[in-house]
Protein backbone atom coordinates (compact mmCIF):
# COMPACT_ATOMS: atom_id res chain seq x y z
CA UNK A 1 38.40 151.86 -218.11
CA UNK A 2 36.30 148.54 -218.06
CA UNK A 3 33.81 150.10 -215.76
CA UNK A 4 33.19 153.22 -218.68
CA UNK A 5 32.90 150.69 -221.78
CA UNK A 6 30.62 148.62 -219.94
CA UNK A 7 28.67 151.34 -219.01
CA UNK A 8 28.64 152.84 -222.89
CA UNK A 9 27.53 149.40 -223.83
CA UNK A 10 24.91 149.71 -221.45
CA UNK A 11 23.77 152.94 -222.73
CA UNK A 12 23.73 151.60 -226.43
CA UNK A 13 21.28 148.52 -225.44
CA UNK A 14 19.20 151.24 -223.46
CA UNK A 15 18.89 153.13 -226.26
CA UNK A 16 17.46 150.35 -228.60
CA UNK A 17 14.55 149.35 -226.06
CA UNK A 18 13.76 153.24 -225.77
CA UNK A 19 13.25 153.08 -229.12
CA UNK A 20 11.20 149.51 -229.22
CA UNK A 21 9.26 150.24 -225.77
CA UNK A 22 9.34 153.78 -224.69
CA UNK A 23 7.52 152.96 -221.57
CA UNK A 24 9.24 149.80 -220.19
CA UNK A 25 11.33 149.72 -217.36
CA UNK A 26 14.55 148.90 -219.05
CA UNK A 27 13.60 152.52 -220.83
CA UNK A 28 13.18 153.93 -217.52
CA UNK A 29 16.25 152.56 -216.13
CA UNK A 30 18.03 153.47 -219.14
CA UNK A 31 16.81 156.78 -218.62
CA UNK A 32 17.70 156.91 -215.04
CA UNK A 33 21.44 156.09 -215.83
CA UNK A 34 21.79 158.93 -218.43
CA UNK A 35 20.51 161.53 -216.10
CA UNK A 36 22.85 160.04 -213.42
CA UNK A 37 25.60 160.14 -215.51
CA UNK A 38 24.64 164.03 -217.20
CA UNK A 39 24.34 164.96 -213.35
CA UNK A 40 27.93 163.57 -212.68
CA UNK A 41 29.75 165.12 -215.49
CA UNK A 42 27.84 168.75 -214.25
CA UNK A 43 29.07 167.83 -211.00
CA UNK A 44 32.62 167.34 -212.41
CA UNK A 45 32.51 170.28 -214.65
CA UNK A 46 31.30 172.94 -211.81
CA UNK A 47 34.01 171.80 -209.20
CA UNK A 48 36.89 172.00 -212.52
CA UNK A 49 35.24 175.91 -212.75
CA UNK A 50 35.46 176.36 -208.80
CA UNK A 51 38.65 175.33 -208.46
CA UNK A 52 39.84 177.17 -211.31
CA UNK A 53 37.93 180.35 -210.07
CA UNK A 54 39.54 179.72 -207.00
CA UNK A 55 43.39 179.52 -209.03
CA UNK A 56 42.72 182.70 -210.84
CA UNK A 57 41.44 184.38 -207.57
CA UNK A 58 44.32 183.41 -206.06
CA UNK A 59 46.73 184.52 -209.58
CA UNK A 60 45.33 188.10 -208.86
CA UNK A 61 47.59 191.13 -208.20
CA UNK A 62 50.80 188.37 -208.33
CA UNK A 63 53.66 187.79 -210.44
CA UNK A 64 54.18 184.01 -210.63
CA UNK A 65 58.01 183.04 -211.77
CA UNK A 66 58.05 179.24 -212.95
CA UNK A 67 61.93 178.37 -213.94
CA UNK A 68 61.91 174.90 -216.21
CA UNK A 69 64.87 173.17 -217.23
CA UNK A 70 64.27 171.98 -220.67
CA UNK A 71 67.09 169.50 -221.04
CA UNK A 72 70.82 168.91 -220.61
CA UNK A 73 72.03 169.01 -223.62
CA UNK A 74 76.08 166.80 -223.99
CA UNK A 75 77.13 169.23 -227.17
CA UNK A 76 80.54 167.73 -228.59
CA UNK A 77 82.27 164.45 -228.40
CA UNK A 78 83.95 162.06 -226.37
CA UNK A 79 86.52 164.01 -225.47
CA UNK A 80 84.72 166.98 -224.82
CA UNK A 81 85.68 167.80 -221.27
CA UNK A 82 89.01 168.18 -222.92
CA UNK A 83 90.43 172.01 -223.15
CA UNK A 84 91.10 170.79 -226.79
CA UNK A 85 87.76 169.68 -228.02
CA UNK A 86 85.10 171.73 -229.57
CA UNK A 87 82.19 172.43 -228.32
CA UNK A 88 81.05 172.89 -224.77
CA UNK A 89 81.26 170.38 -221.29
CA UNK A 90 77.99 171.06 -220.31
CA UNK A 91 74.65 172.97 -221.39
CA UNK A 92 71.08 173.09 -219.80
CA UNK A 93 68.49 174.77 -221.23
CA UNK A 94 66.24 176.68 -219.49
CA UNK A 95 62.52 178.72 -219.97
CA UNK A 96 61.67 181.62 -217.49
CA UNK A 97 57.48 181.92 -217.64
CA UNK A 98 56.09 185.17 -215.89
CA UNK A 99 52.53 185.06 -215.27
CA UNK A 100 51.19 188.62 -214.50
CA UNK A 101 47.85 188.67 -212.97
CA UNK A 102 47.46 184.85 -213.99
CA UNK A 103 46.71 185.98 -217.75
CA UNK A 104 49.82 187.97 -218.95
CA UNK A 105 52.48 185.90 -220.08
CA UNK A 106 56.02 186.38 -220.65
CA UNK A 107 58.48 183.78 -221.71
CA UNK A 108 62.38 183.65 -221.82
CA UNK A 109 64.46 180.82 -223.21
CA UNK A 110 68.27 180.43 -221.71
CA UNK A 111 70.90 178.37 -221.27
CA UNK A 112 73.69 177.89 -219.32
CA UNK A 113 76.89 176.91 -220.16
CA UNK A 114 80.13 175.38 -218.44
CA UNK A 115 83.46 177.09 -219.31
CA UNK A 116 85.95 173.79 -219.75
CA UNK A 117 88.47 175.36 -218.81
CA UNK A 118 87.82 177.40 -215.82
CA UNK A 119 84.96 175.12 -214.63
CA UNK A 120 82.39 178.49 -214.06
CA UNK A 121 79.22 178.44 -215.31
CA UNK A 122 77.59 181.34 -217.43
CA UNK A 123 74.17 182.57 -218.43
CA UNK A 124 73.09 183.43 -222.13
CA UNK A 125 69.46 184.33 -222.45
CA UNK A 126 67.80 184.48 -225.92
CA UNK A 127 65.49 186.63 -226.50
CA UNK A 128 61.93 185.74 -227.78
CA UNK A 129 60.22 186.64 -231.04
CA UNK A 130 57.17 184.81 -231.04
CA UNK A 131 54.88 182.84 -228.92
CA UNK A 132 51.40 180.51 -230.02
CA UNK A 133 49.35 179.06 -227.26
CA UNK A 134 47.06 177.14 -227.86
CA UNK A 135 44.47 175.02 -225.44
CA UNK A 136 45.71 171.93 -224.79
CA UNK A 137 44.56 168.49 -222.65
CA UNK A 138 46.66 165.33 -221.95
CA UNK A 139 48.56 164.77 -225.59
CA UNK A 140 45.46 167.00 -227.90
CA UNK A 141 46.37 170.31 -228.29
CA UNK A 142 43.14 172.56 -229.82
CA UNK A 143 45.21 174.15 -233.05
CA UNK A 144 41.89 175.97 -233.76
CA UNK A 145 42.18 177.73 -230.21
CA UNK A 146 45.89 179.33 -231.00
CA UNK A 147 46.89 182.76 -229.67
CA UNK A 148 49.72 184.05 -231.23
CA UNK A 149 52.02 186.94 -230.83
CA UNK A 150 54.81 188.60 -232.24
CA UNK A 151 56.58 189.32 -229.17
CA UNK A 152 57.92 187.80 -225.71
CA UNK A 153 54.78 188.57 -223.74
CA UNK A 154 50.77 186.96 -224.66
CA UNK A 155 47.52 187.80 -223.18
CA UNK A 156 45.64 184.74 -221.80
CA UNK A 157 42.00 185.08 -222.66
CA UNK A 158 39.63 186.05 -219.35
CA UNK A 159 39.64 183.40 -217.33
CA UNK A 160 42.04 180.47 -218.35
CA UNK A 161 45.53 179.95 -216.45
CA UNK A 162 48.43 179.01 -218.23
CA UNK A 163 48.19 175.48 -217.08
CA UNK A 164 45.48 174.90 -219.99
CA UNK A 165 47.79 175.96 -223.11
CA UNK A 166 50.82 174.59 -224.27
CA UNK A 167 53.29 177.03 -225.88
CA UNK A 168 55.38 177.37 -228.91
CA UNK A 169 58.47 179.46 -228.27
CA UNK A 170 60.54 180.85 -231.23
CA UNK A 171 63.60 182.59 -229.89
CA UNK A 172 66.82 183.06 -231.80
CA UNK A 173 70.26 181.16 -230.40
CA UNK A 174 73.54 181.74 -232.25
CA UNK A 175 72.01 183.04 -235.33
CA UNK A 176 70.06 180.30 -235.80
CA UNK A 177 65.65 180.46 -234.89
CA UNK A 178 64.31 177.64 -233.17
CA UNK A 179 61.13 176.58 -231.92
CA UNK A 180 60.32 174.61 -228.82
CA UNK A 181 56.96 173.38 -226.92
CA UNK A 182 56.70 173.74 -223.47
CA UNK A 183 53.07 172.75 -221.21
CA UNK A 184 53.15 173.32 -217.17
CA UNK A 185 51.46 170.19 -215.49
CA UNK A 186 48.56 171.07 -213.71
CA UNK A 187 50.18 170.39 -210.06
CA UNK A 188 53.64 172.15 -211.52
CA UNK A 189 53.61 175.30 -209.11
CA UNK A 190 55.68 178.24 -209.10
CA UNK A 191 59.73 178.89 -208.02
CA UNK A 192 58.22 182.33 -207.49
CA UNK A 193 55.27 184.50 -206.10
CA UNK A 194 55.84 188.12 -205.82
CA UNK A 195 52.77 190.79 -204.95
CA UNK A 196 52.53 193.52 -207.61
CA UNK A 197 51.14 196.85 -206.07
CA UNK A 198 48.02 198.25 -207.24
CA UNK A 199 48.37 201.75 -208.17
């Protein structure tokens, strides 16, 4: 971090004495280190688009299953491993992503619920109505980038993997519509890989 300001400050001053003395050697060095540091961020840029080229190579003719468990969520009260309390012992929430052909997305929200008293678990999946991605990079998301659709399956634009959008799910739960985020990290890989056949 000290190493980048220092070398913006550097940069600045360079600037000024281009300005004052185009054809000093602090100029020349100055523009030395801008070139340098243009060649660098190609550099950077070109293997980011190799190795993605390599991901969606690799995305091709494959179903990709990732299973993420949103949160646990401790619905009721102190007592609520009791037979007598409302509410449920235990709940985790759950999205399904399919990635078809590392473009086509498909997203399911579920949970999965305790019985108190039996002990057995069961599955409730909730459908989805609506999905926006939109690009997104550490904490920005691009809102000006947004894909939306009206249904539980969106189309990636040509080229980008669903590790560079974060999604907004709206599913319905109990009669009530809810909304939540959800962004793969870019080492995150899949539960699942199946090949699709090519007909």
């Amino acid at each position: 971090m000290l190493e980048a300001i220092l070398l913006a400050a550097s940069l600045v001053q360079g600037s000024e004495v281009c300005l004052k003395a185009p054809r000093s050697l602090a100029c020349e060095t100055y523009q030395r280190q801008v070139q340098q540091q243009q060649q660098a961020e190609e550099a950077k840029l070109k293997k980011e688009l190799e190795a993605q080229k390599e991901l969606l190579k690799a995305f091709q003719n494959k179903r990709l299953v990732f299973k993420v468990r949103i949160r646990d969520a401790a619905v009721g009260n102190a007592l609520q491993n009791s037979i007598f309390s409302p509410g449920d012992a235990d709940r985790e929430e759950w999205f399904r992503l399919t990635v078809d052909n590392g473009n086509s997305v498909s997203i399911l929200h579920s949970t999965n619920i305790m019985n108190k008293f039996w002990g057995n678990r069961t599955w409730y999946d909730h459908p989805t109505s609506a999905i926006r991605a939109c690009k997104a990079s550490l904490f920005e998301v691009d809102k000006t980038s947004c894909i939306i659709s009206e249904s539980d399956k969106i189309i990636l634009p040509e080229g980008s993997t669903v590790y560079g959008y974060s999604f907004d799910v709206r599913y319905e739960e109990g009669g009530v519509v809810s909304v939540k985020s959800l962004q793969l990290s870019k080492d995150r890989q899949p539960d699942e890989i199946i090949n699709l056949t090519v007909r």
